[in-house]
N, C-alpha and C. Protein backbone atom coordinates (compact mmCIF):
# COMPACT_ATOMS: atom_id res chain seq x y z
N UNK A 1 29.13 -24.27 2.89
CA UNK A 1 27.74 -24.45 3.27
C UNK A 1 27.54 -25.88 3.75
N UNK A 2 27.28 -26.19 5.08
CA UNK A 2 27.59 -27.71 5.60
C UNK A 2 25.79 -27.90 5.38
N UNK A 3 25.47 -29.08 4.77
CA UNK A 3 24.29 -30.00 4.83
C UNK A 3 23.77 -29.41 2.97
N UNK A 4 24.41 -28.83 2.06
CA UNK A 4 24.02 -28.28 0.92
C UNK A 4 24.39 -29.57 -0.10
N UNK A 5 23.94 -29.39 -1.36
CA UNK A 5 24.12 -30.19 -1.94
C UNK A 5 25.29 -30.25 -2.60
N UNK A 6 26.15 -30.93 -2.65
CA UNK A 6 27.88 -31.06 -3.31
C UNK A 6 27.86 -30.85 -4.54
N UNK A 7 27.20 -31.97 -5.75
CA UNK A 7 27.55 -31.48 -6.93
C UNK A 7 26.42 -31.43 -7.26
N UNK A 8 25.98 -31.34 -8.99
CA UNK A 8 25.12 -31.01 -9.58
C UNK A 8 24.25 -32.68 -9.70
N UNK A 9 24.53 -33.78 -9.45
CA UNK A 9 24.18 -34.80 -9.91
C UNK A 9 23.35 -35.69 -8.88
N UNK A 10 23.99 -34.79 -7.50
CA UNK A 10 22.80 -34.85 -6.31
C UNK A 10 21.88 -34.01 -6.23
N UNK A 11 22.15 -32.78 -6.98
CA UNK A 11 21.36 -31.75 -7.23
C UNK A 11 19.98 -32.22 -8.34
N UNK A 12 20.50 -32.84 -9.49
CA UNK A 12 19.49 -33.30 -10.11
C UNK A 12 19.27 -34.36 -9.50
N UNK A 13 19.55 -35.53 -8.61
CA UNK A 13 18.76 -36.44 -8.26
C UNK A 13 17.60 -36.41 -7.60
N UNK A 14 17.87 -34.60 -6.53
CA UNK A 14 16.91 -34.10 -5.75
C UNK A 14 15.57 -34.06 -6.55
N UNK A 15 16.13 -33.30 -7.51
CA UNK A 15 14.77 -32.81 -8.48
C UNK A 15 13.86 -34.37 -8.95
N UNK A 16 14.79 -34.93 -9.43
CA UNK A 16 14.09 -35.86 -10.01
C UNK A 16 13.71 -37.02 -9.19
N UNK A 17 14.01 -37.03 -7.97
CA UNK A 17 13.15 -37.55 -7.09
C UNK A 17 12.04 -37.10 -6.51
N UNK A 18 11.57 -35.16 -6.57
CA UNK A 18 10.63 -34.38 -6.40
C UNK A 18 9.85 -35.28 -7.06
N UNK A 19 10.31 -34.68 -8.76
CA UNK A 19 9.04 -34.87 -9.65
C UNK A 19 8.66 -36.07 -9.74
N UNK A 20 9.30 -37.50 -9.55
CA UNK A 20 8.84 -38.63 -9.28
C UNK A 20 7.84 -38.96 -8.01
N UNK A 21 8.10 -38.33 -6.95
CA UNK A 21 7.16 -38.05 -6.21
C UNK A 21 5.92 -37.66 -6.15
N UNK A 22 6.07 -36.37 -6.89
CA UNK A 22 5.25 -35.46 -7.93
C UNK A 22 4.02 -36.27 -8.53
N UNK A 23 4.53 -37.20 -9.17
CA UNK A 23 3.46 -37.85 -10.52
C UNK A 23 3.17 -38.76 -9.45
N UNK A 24 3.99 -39.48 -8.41
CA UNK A 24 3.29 -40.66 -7.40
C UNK A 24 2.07 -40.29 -6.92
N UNK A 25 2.22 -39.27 -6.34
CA UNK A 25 1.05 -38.13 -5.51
C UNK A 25 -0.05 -37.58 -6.37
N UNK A 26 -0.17 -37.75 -7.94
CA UNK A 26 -0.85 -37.75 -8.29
C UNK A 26 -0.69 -35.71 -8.61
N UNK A 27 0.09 -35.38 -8.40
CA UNK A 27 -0.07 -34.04 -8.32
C UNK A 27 0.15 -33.07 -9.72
N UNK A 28 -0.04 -31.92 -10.05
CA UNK A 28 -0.18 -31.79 -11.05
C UNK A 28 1.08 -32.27 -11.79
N UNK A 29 0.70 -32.62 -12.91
CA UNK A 29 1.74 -33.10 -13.86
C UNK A 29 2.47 -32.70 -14.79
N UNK A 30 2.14 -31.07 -15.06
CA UNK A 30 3.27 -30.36 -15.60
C UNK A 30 4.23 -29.59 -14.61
N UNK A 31 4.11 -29.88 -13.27
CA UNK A 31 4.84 -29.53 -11.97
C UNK A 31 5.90 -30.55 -11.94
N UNK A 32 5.15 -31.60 -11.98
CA UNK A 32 6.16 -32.88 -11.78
C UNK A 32 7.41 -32.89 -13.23
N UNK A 33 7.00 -32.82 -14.42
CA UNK A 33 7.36 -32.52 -15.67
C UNK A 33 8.60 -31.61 -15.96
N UNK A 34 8.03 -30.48 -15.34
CA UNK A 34 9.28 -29.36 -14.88
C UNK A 34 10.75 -29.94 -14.06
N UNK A 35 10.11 -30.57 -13.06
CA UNK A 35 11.30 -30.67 -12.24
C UNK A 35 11.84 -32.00 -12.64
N UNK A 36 11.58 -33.38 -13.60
CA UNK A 36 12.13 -33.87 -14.50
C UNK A 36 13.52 -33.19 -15.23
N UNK A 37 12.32 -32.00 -16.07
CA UNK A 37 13.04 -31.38 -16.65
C UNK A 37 14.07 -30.56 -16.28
N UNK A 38 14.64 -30.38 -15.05
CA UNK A 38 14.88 -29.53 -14.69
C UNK A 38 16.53 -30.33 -13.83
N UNK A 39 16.22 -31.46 -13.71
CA UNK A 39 17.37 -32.81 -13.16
C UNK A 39 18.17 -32.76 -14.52
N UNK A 40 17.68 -32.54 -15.85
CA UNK A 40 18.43 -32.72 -17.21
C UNK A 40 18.84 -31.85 -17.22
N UNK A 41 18.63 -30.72 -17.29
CA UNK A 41 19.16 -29.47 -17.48
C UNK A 41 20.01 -29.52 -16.40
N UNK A 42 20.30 -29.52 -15.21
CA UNK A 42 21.40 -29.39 -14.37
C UNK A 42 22.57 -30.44 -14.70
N UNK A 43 21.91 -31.58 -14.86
CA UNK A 43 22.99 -32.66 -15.43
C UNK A 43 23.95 -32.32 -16.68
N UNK A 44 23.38 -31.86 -17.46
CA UNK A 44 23.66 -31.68 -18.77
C UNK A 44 24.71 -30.00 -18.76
N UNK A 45 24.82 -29.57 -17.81
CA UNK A 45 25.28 -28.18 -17.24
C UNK A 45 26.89 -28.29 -17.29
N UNK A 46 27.51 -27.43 -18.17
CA UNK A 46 28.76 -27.70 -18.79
C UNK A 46 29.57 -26.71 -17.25
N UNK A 47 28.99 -26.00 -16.71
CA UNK A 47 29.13 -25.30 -15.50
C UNK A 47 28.98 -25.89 -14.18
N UNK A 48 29.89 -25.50 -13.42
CA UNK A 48 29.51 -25.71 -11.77
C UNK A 48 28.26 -25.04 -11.23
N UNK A 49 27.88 -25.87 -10.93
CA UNK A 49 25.92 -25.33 -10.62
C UNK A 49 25.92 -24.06 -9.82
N UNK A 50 27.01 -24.73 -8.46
CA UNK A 50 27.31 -23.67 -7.00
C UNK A 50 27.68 -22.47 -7.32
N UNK A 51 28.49 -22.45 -8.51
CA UNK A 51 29.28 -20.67 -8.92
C UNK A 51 27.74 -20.48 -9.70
N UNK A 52 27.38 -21.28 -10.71
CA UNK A 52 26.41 -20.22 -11.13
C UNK A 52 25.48 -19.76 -10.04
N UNK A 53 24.98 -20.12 -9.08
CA UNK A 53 24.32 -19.94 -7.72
C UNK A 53 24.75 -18.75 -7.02
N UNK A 54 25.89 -19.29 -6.89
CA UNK A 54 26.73 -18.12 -6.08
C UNK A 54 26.20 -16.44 -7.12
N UNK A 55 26.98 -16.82 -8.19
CA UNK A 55 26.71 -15.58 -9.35
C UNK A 55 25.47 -15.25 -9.56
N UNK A 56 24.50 -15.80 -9.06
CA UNK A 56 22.95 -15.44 -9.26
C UNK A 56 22.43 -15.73 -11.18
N UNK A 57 23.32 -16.60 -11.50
CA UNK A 57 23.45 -16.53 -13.03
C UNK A 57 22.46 -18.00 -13.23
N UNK A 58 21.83 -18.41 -11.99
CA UNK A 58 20.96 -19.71 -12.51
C UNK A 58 19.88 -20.06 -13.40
N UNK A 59 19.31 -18.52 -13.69
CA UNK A 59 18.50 -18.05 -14.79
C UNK A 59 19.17 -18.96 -16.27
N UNK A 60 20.08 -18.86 -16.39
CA UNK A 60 21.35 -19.38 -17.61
C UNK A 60 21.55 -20.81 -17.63
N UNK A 61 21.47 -21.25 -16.80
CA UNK A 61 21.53 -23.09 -16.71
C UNK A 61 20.65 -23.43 -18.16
């Protein structure tokens, strides 16, 4: 997949540059909160993000 995200740690940086955005913008703040939360949980992911993706198993992260 050319222009996708490589590992999980650009994957959570995405997020957690959302939700930092998120709270900049003033926007709701359990939106922003989530996708915080959501940079940890991928980080913290003892799994390759892409196979669980691939496997539709991202529910499980």
């Amino acid at each position: 997949m050319s222009g996708a995200l490589h590992d999980k740690y650009e994957i959570a940086s995405a997020l957690r540059e959302t939700g930092l955005l998120l709270n900049i913008l003033g926007e709701n703040p359990y939106k922003a909160k989530a996708y915080l939360q959501g940079a940890r949980a991928v980080e913290g992911a003892g799994e390759d993000i892409g196979k669980l993706v691939r496997e539709n198993a991202s529910g499980q992260v």
